[in-house]
Protein backbone atom coordinates (compact mmCIF):
# COMPACT_ATOMS: atom_id res chain seq x y z
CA UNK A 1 12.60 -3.66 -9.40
CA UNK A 2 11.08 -6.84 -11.35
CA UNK A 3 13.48 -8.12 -13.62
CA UNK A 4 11.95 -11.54 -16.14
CA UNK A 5 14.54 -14.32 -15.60
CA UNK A 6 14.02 -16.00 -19.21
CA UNK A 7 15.65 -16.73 -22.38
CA UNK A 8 15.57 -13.72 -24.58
CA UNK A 9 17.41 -10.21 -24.98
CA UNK A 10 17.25 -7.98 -22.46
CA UNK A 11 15.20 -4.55 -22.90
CA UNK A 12 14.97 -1.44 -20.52
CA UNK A 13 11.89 -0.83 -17.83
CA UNK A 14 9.28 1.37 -17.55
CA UNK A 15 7.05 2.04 -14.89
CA UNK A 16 3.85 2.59 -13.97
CA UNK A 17 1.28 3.00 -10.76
CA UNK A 18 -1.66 1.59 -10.64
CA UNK A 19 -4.57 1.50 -8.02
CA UNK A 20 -6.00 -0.79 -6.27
CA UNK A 21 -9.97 -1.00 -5.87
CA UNK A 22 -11.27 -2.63 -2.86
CA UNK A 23 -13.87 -4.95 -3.91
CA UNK A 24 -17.37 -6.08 -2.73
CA UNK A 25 -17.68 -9.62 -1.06
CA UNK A 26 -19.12 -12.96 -2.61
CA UNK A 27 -21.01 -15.82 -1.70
CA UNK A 28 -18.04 -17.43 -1.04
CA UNK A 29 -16.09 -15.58 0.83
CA UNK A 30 -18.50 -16.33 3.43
CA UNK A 31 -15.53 -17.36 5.96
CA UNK A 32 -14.40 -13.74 5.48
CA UNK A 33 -17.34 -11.54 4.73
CA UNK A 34 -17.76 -10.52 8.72
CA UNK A 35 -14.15 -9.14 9.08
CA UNK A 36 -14.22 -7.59 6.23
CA UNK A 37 2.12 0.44 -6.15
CA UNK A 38 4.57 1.98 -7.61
CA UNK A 39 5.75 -0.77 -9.67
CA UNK A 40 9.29 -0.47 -11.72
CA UNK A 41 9.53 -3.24 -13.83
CA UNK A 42 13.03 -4.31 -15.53
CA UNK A 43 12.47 -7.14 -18.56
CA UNK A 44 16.07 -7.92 -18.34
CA UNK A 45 17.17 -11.59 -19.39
CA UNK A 46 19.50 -14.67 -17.89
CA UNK A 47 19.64 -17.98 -20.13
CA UNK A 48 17.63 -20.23 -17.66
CA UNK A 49 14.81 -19.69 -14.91
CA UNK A 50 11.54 -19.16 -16.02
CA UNK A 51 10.44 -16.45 -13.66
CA UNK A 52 10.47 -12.76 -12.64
CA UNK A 53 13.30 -12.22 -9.87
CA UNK A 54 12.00 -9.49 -6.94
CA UNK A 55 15.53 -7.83 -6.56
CA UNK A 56 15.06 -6.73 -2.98
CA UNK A 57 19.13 -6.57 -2.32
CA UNK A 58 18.52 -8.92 0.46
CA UNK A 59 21.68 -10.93 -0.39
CA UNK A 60 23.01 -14.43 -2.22
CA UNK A 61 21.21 -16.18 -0.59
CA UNK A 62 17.79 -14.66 -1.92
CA UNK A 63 16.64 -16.01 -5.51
CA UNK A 64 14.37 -13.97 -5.98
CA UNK A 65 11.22 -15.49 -6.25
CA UNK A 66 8.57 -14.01 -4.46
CA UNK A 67 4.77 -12.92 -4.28
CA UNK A 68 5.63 -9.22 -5.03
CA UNK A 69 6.08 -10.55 -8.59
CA UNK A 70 2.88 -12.05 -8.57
CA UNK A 71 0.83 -9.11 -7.15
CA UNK A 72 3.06 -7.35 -9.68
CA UNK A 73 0.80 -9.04 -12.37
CA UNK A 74 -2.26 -8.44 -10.79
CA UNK A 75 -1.73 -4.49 -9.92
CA UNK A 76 -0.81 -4.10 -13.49
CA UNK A 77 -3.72 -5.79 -15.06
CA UNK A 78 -5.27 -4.29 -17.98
CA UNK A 79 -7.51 -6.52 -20.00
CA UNK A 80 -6.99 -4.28 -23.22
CA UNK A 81 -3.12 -5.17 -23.46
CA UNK A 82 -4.31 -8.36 -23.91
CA UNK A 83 -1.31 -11.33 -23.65
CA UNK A 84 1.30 -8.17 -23.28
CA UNK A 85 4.44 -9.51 -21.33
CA UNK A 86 5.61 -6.38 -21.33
CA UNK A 87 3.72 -4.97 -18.72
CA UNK A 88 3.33 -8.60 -17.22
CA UNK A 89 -0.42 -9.04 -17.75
CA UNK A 90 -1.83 -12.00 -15.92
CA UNK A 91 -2.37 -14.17 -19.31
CA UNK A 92 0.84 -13.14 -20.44
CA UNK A 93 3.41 -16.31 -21.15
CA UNK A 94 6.05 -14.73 -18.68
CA UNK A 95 3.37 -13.70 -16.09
CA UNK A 96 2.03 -17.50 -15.86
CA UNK A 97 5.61 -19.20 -16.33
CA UNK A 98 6.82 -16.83 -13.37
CA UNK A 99 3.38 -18.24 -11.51
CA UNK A 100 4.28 -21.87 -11.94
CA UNK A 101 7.96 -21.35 -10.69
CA UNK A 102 7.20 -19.27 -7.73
CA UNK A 103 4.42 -21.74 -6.59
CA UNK A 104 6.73 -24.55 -6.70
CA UNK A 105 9.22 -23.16 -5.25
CA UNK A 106 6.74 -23.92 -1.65
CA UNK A 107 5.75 -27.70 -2.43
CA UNK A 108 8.42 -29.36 -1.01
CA UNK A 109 9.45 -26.81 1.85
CA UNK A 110 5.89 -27.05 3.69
CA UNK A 111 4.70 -29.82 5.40
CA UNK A 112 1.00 -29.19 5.00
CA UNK A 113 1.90 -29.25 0.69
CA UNK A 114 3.10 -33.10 1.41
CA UNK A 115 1.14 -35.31 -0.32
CA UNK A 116 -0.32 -32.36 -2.77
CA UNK A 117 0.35 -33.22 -6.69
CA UNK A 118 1.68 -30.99 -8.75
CA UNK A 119 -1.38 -29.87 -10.79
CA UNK A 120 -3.07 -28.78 -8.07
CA UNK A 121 -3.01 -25.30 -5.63
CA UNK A 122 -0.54 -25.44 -2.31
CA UNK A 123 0.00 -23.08 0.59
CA UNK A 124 2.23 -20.29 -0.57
CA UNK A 125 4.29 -17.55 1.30
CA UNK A 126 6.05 -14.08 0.42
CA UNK A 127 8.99 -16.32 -0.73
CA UNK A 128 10.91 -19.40 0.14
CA UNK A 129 13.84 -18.07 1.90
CA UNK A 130 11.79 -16.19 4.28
CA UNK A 131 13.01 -16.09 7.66
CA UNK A 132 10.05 -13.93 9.36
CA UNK A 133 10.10 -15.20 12.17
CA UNK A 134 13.85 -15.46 12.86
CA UNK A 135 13.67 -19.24 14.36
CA UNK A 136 13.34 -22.70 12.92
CA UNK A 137 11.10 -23.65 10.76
CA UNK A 138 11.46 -19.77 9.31
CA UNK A 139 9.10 -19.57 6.40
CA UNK A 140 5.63 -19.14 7.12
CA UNK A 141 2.21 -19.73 4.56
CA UNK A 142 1.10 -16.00 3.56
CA UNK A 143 -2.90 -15.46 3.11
CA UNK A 144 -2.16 -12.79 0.54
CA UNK A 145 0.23 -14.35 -1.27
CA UNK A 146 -2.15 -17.47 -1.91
CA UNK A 147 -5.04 -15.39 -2.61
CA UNK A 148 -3.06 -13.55 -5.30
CA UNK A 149 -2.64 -16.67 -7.35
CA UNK A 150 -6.40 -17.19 -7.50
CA UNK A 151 -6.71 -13.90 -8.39
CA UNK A 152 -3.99 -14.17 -11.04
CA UNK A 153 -5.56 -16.59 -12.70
CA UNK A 154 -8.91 -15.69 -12.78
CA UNK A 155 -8.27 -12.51 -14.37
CA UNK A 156 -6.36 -14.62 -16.97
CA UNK A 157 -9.44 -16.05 -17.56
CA UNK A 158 -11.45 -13.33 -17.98
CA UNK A 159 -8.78 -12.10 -20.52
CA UNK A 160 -8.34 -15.19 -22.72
CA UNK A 161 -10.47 -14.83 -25.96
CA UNK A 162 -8.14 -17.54 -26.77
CA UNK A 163 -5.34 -19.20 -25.35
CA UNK A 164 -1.80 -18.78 -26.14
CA UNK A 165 0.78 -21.09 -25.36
CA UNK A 166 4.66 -20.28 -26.17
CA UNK A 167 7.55 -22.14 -25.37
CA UNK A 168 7.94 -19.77 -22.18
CA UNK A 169 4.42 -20.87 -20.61
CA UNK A 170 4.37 -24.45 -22.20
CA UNK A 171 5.47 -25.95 -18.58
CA UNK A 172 2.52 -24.02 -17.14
CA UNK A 173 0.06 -25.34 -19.09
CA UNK A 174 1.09 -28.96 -19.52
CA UNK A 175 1.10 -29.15 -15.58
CA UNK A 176 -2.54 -28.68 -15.00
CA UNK A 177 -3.59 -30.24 -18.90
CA UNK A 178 -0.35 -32.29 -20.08
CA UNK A 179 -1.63 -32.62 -23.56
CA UNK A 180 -1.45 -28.95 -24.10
CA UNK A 181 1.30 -28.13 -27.36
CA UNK A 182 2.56 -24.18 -27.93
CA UNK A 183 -0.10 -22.87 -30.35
CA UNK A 184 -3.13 -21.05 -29.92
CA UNK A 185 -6.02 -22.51 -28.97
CA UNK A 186 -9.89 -20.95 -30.44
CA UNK A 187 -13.13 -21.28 -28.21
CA UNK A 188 -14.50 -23.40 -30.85
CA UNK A 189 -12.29 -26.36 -30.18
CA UNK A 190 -12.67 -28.65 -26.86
CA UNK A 191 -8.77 -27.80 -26.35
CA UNK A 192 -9.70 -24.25 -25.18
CA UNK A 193 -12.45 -25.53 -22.76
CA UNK A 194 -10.51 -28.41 -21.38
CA UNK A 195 -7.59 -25.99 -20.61
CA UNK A 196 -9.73 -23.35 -19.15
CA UNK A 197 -11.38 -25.84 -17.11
CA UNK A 198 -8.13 -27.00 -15.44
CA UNK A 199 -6.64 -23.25 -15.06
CA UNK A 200 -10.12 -22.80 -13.21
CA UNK A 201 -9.33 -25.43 -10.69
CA UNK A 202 -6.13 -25.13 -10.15
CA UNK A 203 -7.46 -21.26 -9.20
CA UNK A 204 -9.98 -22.05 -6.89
CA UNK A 205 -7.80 -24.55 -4.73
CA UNK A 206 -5.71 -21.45 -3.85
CA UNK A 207 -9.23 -20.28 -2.45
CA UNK A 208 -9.84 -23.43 -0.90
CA UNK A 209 -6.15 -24.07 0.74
CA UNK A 210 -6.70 -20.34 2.23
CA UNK A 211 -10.43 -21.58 3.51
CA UNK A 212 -8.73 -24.41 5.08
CA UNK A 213 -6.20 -22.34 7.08
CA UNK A 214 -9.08 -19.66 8.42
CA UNK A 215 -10.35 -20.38 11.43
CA UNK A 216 -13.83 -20.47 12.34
CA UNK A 217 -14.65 -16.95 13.10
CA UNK A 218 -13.44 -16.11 9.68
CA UNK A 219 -10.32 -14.22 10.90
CA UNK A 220 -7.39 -13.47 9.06
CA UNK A 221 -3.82 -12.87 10.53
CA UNK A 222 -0.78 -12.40 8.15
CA UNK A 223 0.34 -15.57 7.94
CA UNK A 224 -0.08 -19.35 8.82
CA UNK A 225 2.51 -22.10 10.07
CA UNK A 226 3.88 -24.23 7.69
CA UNK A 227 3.56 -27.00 9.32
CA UNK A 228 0.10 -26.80 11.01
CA UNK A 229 -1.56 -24.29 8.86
CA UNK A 230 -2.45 -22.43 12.43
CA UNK A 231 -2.82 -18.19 11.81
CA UNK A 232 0.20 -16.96 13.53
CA UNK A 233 2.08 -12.93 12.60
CA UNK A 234 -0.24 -10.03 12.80
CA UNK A 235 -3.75 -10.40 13.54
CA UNK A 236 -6.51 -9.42 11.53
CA UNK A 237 -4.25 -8.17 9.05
CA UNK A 238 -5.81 -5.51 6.52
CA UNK A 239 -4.05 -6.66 3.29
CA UNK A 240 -4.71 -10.15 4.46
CA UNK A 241 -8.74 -9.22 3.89
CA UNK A 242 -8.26 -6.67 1.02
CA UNK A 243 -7.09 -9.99 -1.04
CA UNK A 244 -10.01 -11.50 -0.13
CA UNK A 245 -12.13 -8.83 -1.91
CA UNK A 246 -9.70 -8.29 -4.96
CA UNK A 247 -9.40 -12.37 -5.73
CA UNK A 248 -13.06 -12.36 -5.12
CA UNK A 249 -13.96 -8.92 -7.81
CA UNK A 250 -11.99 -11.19 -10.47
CA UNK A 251 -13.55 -14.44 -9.58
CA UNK A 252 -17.11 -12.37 -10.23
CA UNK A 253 -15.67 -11.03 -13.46
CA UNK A 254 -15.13 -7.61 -12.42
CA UNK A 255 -12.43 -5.65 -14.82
CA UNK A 256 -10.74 -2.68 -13.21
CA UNK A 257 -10.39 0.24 -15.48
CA UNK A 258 -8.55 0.71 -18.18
CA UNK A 259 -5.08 2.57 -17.61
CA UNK A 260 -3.32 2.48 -20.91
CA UNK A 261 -0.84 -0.23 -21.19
CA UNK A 262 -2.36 -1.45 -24.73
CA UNK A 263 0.58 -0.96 -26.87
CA UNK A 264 3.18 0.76 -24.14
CA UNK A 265 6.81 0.96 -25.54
CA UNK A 266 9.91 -0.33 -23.37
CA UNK A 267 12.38 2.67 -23.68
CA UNK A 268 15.86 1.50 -24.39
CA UNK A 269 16.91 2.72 -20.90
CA UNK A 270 15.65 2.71 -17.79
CA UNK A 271 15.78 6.12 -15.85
CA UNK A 272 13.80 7.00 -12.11
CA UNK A 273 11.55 9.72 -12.42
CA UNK A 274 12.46 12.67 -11.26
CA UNK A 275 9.27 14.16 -9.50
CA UNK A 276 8.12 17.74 -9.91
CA UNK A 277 10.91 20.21 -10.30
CA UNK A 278 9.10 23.55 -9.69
CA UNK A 279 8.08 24.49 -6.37
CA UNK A 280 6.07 27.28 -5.09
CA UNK A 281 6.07 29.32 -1.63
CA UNK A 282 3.21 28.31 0.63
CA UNK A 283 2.33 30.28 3.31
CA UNK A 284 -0.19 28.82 5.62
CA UNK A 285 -2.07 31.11 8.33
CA UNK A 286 -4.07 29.26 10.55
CA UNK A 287 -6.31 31.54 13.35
CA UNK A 288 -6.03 29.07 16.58
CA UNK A 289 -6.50 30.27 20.25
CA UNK A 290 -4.26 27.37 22.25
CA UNK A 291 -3.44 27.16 25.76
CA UNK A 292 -0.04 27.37 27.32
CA UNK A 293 2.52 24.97 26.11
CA UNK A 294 0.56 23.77 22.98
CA UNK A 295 1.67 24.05 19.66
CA UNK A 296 0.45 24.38 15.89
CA UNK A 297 1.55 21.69 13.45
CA UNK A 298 0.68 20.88 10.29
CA UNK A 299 0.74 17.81 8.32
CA UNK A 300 -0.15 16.55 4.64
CA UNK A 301 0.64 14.45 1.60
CA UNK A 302 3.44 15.48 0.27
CA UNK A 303 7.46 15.09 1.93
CA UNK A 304 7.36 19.02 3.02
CA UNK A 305 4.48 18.03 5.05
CA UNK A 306 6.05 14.89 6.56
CA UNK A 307 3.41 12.91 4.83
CA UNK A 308 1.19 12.70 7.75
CA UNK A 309 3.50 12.07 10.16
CA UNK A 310 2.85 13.75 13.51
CA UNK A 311 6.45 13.12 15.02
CA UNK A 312 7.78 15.18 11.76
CA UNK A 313 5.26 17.60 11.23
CA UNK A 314 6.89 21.38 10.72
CA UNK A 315 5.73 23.69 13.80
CA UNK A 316 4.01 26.89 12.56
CA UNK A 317 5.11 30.17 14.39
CA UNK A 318 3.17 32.30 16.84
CA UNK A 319 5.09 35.20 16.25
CA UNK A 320 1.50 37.03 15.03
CA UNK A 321 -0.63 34.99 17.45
CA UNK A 322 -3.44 33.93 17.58
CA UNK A 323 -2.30 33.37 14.23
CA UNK A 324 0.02 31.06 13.65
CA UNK A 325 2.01 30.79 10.26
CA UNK A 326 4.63 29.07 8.16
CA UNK A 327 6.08 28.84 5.08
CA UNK A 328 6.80 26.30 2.92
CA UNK A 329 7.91 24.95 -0.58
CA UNK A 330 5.95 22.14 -1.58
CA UNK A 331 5.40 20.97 -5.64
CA UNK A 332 3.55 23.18 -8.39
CA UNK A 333 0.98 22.07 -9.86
CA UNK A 334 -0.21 19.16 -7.18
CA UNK A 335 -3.18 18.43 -5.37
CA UNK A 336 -2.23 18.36 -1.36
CA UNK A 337 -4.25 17.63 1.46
CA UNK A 338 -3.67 18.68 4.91
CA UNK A 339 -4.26 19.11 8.43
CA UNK A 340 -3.29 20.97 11.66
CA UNK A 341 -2.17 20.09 14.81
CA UNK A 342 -1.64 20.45 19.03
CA UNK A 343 0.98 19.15 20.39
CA UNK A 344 1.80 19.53 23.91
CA UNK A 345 3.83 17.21 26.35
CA UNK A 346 3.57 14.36 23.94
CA UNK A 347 -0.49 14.47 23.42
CA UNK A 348 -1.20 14.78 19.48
CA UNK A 349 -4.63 16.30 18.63
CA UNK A 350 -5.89 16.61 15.35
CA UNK A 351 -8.37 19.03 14.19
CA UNK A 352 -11.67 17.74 13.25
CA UNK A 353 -13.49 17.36 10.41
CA UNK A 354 -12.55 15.94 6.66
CA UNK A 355 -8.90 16.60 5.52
CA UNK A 356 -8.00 20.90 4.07
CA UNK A 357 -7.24 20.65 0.23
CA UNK A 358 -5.40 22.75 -1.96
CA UNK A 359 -3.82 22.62 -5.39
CA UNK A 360 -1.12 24.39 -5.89
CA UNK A 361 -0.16 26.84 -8.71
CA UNK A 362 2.23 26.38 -11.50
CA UNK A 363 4.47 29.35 -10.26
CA UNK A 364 4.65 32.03 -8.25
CA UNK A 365 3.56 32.07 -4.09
CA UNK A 366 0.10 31.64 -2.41
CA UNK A 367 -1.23 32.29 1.35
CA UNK A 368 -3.75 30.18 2.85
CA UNK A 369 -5.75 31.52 5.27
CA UNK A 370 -7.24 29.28 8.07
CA UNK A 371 -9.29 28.83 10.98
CA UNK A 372 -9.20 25.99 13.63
CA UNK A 373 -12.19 26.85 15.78
């Protein structure tokens, strides 16, 4: 849950999923180009802060700022909503206060920020209480995290028609330009440019501090040491490249499709979705000759087939064999993909070819029938 830390009364959340698009590399990404969410959101309210709180239930001793809110922003980005704060678009005056606070938060906890002044980009990690790696010095600099304020601000920037500054982003703003006064500032005044020049520079140094950690071969692990900026977690970390590719769409001034949070609504309370409640009966027949002491599985999307999982996965029957069959009661009215399996003295073997697909009806029962040749 993302809750806004702010002044302010305090509304109920609504929430949304949005995908993410891989995106296609750029001339600079060079360094990278070879190794190439459900969101709830809360706009609750305290007197002080400035920033969106992750509440993760980690404990006290969490404060809850942290990249998730920042991705948050991203994820949720809509460039018809405009400056909405409501659904935290990138431009909005919470989204960018919550940016300056977070980022902050790392300048004086890493060694390789010394020296760094404030209106300018600094190694960033998932949040500053981290203790990944469960010994001294705990927190660690996180590629996607730093990526994700470049990419925050650049699709700011490709948002602004104008700039608005409130009382709630004013610190932002008069960090990178100091001159800047709450108001709204037109493209035809030299305000506008000199403030979009410094929100461009400030993004790109998140590119460049990220450059400077990545070693030659242009790998990426999950995270760098504070104090030495040397790769160290996972290596060649997926998400660590997808933000590569997702900064690098908005730097090119790629917008991601519209999904309709122009003019959303906060409802007055905040309730969890309660998924489909009809199910159907699903009888899958599969026609599979097997060899003593194998099994049929089956696996899919959806929790009734384990999503995927091949440890989980509901054995069919061979009471009919060589047809093998089960029945099960999975969501009306949903798309599901699936696929069958052997198992047999802990080997997995899944059958070949593209992933089964169904969609289920609204009511009633339906048999599949199969063949695994």
């Amino acid at each position: 849950m993302l809750c806004y830390v702010g002044s302010g009364s305090g509304a109920g959340g609504i929430p949304w999923v949005v995908a993410l698009p891989l995106h296609p590399s750029l001339p600079w990404l060079a360094p990278w180009e070879n190794r190439t969410l459900v969101v709830v959101a809360d706009q609750g309210a305290r007197p002080t802060g400035g920033y969106i709180t992750a509440s993760t239930g980690s404990g006290p001793n969490r404060s809850g700022k942290d990249s998730n809110t920042v991705l948050a922003s991203t994820h949720t980005w809509d460039i018809d909503a405009g400056y909405d704060a409501t659904t935290f678009q990138p431009c909005s005056d919470k989204a960018l206060s919550n940016l300056k606070v977070y980022v902050d938060s790392f300048r004086s906890i890493y060694p390789i920020n010394q020296g760094i002044p404030p209106s300018s980009a600094v190694a960033v990690g998932r949040y500053p209480e981290d203790e990944y790696t469960r010994k001294p010095p705990n927190t660690v600099g996180n590629y996607l995290s730093t990526f994700s304020i470049a990419e925050q601000l650049y699709d700011a920037l490709l948002t602004w028609e104008f700039i608005e500054v409130t009382e709630i982003s004013l610190a932002f703003f008069r960090q990178l330009w100091p001159n800047t006064q709450t108001g709204r500032y037109y493209q035809v005044g030299w305000e506008y440019w000199q403030i979009r020049r410094a929100v461009k520079i400030f993004a790109d140094g998140f590119i460049e501090i990220a450059a400077k950690y990545t070693p030659s071969d242009g790998s990426l692990s999950e995270q760098f040491d504070r104090q030495t900026g040397a790769p160290t977690s996972a290596c060649d970390l997926t998400w660590s490249y997808a933000s590569v590719l997702t900064a690098g769409d908005s730097f090119a001034g790629v917008r991601p499709v519209n999904w309709g949070a122009k003019g959303l609504v906060v409802p007055s309370t905040c309730t969890p979705n309660p998924g489909p409640k009809v199910h159907v009966a699903v009888t899958f027949d599969v026609r599979k000759l097997t060899n003593f002491g194998e099994n049929v599985y089956i696996a899919g999307s959806v929790d009734a087939l384990k999503l995927w999982s091949p440890v989980d996965a509901p054995r069919l029957s061979p009471e009919h064999y060589p047809i093998w069959t089960i029945t099960l009661e999975l969501p009306a009215s949903t798309y599901i993909e699936y696929k069958y399996l052997l198992k047999f003295d802990g080997h997995v073997i899944w059958e070949p070819g593209p992933n089964r697909k169904i969609s289920t009806p609204a009511n009633g029962s339906i048999t599949l029938h199969d063949e695994w040749l």
